[in-house]
C-alpha atoms as a PDB file:
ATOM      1  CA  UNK A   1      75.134  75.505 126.502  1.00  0.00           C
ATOM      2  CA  UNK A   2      76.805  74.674 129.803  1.00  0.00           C
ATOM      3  CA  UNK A   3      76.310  77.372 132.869  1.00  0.00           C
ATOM      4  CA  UNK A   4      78.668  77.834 135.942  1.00  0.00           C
ATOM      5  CA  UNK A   5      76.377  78.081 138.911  1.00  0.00           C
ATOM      6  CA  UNK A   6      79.018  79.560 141.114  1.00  0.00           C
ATOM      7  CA  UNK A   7      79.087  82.407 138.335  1.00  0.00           C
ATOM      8  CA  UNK A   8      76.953  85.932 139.867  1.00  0.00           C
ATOM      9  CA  UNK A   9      73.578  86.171 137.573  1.00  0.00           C
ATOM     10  CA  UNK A  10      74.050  89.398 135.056  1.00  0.00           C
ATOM     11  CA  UNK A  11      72.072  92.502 136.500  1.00  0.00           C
ATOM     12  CA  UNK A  12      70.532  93.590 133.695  1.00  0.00           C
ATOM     13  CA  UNK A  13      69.062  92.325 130.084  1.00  0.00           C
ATOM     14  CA  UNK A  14      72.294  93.163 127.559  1.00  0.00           C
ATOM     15  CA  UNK A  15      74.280  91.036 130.304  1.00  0.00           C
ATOM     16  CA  UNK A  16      71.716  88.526 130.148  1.00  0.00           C
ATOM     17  CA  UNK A  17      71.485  88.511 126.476  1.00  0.00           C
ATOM     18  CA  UNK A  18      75.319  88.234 126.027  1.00  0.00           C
ATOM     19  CA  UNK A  19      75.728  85.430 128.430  1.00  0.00           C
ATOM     20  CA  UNK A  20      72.752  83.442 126.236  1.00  0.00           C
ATOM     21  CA  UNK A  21      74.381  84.199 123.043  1.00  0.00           C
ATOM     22  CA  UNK A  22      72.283  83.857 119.513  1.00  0.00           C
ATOM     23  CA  UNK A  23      68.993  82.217 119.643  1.00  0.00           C
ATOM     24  CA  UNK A  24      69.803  78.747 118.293  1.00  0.00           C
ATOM     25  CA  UNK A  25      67.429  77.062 116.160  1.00  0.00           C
ATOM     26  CA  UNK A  26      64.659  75.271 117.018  1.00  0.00           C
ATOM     27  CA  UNK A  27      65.128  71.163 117.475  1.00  0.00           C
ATOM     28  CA  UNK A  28      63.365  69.029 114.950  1.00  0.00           C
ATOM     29  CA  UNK A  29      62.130  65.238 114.259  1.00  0.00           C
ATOM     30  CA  UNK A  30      62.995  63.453 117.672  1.00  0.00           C
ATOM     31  CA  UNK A  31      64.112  65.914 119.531  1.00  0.00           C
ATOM     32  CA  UNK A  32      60.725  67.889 119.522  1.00  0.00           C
ATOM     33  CA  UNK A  33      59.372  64.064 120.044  1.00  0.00           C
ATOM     34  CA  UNK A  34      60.987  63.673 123.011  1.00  0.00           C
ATOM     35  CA  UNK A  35      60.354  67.324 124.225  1.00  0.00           C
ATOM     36  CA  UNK A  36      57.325  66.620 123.715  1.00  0.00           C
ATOM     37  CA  UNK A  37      56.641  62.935 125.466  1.00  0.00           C
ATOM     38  CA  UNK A  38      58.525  64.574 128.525  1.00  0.00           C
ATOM     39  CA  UNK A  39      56.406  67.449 128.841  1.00  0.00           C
ATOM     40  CA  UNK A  40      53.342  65.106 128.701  1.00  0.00           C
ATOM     41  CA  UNK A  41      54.702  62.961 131.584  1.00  0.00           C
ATOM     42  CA  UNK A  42      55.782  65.632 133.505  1.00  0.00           C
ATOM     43  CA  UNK A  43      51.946  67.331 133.172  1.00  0.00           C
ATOM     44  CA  UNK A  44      50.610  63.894 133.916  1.00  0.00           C
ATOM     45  CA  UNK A  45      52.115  63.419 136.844  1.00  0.00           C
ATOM     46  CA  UNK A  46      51.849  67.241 138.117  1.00  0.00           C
ATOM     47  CA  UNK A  47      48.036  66.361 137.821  1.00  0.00           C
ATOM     48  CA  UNK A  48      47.773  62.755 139.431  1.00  0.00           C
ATOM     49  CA  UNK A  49      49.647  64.730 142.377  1.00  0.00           C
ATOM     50  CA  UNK A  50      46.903  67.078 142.089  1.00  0.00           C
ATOM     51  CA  UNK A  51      43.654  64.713 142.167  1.00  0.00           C
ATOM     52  CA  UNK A  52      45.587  62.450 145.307  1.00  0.00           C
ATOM     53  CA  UNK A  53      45.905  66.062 147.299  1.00  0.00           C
ATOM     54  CA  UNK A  54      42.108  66.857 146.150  1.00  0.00           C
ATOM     55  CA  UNK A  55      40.926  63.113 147.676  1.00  0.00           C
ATOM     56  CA  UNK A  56      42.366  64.324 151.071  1.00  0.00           C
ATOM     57  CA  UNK A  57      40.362  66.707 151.360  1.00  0.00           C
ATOM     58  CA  UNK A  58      37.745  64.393 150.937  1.00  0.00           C
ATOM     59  CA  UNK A  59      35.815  62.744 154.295  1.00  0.00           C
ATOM     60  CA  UNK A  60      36.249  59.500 154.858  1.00  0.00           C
ATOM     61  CA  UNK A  61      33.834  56.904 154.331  1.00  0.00           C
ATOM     62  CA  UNK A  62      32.746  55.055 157.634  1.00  0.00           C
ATOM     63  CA  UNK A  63      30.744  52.602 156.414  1.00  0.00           C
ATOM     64  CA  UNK A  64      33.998  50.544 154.790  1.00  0.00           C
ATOM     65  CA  UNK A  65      37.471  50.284 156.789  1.00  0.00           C
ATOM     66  CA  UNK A  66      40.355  51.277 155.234  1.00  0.00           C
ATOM     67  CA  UNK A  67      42.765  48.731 153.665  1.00  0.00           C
ATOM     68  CA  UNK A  68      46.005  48.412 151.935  1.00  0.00           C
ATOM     69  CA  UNK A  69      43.579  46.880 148.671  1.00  0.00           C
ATOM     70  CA  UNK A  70      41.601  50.182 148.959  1.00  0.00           C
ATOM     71  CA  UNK A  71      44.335  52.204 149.048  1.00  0.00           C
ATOM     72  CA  UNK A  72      46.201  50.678 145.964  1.00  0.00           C
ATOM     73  CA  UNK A  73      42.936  51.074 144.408  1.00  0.00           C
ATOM     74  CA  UNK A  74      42.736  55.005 144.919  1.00  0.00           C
ATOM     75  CA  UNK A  75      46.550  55.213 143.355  1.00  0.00           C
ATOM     76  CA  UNK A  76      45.272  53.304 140.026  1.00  0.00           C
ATOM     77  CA  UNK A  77      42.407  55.551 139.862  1.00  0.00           C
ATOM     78  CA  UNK A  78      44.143  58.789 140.128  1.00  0.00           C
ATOM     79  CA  UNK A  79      46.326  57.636 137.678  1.00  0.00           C
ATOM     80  CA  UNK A  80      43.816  56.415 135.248  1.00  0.00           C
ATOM     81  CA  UNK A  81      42.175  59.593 136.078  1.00  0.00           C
ATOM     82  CA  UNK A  82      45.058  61.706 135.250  1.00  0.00           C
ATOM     83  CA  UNK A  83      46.073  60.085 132.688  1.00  0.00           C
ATOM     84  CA  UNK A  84      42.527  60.667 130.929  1.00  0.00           C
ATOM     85  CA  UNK A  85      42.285  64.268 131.380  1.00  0.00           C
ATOM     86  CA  UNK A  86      46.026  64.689 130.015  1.00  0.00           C
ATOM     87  CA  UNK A  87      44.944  62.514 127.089  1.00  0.00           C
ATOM     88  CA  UNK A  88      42.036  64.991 126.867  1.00  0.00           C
ATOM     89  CA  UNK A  89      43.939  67.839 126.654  1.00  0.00           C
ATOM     90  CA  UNK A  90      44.858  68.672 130.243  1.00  0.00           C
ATOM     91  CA  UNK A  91      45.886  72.122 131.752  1.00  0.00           C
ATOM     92  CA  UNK A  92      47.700  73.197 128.179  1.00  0.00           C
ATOM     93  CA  UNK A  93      51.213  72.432 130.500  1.00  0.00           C
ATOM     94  CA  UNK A  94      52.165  69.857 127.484  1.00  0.00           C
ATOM     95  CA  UNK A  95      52.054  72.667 124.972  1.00  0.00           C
ATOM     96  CA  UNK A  96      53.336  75.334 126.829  1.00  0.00           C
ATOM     97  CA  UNK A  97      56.604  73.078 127.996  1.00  0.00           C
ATOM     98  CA  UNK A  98      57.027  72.023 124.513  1.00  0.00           C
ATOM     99  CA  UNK A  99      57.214  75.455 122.929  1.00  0.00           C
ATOM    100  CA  UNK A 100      59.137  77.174 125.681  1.00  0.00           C
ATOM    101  CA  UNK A 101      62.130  74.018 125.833  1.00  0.00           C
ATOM    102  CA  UNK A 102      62.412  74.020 122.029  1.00  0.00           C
ATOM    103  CA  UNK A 103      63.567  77.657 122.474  1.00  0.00           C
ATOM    104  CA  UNK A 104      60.620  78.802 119.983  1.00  0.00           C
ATOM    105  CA  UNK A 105      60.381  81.703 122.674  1.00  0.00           C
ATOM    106  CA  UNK A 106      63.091  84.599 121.728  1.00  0.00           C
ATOM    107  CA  UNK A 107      65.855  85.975 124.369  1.00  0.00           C
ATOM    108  CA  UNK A 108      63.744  89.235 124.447  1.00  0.00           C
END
């Protein structure tokens, strides 16, 4: 379904409920797939976004200078890093994502 964004929201929950319409039916085969894969990227990169902020906080390490090598280094590893603890089940975002954009979640 298509929404006008120059359209006022409703004020209350029947408006709301009209403007939604009938709960459609859930999507199925590749379309829960692809939910699915998109959820997982987006939650993989929410958390590499997360473990670069948390190595800011970090001191730096005097003994070695910085460098651009260093540097691409630290992006590979918070990748790799995020990448792992999606693969390991992350922050349940995946899951969550994937039921509420299949519409498995009722206009109550």
């Amino acid at each position: 379904m298509r929404m006008n964004l120059n359209t006022p929201l409703p004020l209350n929950v029947q408006e709301l409920r009209q403007k939604l319409g009938p709960k459609t039916s859930a999507p199925q085969g590749q379309d829960l797939a692809r939910i699915r894969q998109v959820a997982q990227e987006f939650e993989s990169l929410l958390m590499e976004r997360m473990v670069r902020e948390m190595r800011t906080s970090l001191p730096k390490n005097p003994l070695f200078g910085e460098s651009q090598g260093e540097d691409m280094f630290r992006e590979m590893l918070d990748g790799e890093y995020s990448r792992l603890m999606e693969q390991r089940g992350g922050m349940g975002l995946t899951s969550f994502l994937t039921h509420k954009l299949s519409g498995q979640i009722s206009h109550k």
